[in-house]
Protein backbone atom coordinates (compact mmCIF):
# COMPACT_ATOMS: atom_id res chain seq x y z
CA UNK A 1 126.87 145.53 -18.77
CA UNK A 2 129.16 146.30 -15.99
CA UNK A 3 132.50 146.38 -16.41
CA UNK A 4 133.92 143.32 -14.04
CA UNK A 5 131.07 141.23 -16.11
CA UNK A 6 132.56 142.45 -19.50
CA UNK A 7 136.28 141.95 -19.04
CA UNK A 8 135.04 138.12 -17.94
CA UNK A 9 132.97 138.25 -21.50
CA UNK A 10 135.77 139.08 -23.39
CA UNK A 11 138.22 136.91 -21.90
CA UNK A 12 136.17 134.11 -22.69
CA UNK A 13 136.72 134.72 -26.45
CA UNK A 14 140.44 135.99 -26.82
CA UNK A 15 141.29 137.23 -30.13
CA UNK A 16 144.14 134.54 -31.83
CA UNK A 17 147.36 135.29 -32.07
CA UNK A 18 146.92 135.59 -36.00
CA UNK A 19 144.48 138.30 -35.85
CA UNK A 20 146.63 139.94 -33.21
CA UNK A 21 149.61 140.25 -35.59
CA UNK A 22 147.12 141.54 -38.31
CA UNK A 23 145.53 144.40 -35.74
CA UNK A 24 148.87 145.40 -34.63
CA UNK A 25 150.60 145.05 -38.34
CA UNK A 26 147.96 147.69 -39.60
CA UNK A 27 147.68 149.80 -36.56
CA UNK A 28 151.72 150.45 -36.71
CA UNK A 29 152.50 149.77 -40.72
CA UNK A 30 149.48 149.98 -42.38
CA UNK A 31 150.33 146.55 -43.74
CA UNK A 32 149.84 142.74 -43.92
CA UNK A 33 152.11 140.92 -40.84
CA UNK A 34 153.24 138.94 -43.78
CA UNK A 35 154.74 141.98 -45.81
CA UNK A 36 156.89 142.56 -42.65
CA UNK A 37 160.62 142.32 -42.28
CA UNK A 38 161.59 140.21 -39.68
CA UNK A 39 162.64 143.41 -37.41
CA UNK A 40 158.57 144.98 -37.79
CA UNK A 41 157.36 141.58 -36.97
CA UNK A 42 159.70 141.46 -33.79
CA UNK A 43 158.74 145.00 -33.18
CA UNK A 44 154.73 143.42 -33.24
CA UNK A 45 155.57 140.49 -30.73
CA UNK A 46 156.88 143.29 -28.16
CA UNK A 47 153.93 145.37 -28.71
CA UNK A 48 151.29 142.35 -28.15
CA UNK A 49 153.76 141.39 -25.16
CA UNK A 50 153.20 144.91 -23.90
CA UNK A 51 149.82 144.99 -24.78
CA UNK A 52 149.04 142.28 -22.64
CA UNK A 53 149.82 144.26 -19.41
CA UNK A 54 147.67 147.21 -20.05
CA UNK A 55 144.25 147.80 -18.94
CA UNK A 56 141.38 148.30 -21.16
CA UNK A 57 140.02 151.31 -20.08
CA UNK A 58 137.25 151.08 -22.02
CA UNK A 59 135.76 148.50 -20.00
């Protein structure tokens, strides 16, 4: 699949914002979001937020 044709596939079916908090919680804690203070959850939202503006280069 070309790459224009999977970024459209994907965007179709955007991960929730729950399972976001849970990739990023165990990518940077190793942890459940819910076991997080308040300042690693806050430290999560900026990530997503900063996520968001990347590319993907793997498509």
């Amino acid at each position: 699949m070309q790459g224009l044709a999977r970024a459209e596939q994907i965007k179709k079916t955007p991960p929730s914002l729950a399972a976001l908090f849970e990739r990023y919680a165990q990518k940077l804690f190793v942890c459940s979001y819910e076991n997080l203070s308040a300042e690693q959850q806050q430290r999560i939202h900026h990530e997503i937020i900063e996520a968001s503006g990347r590319s993907n280069a793997e498509v």
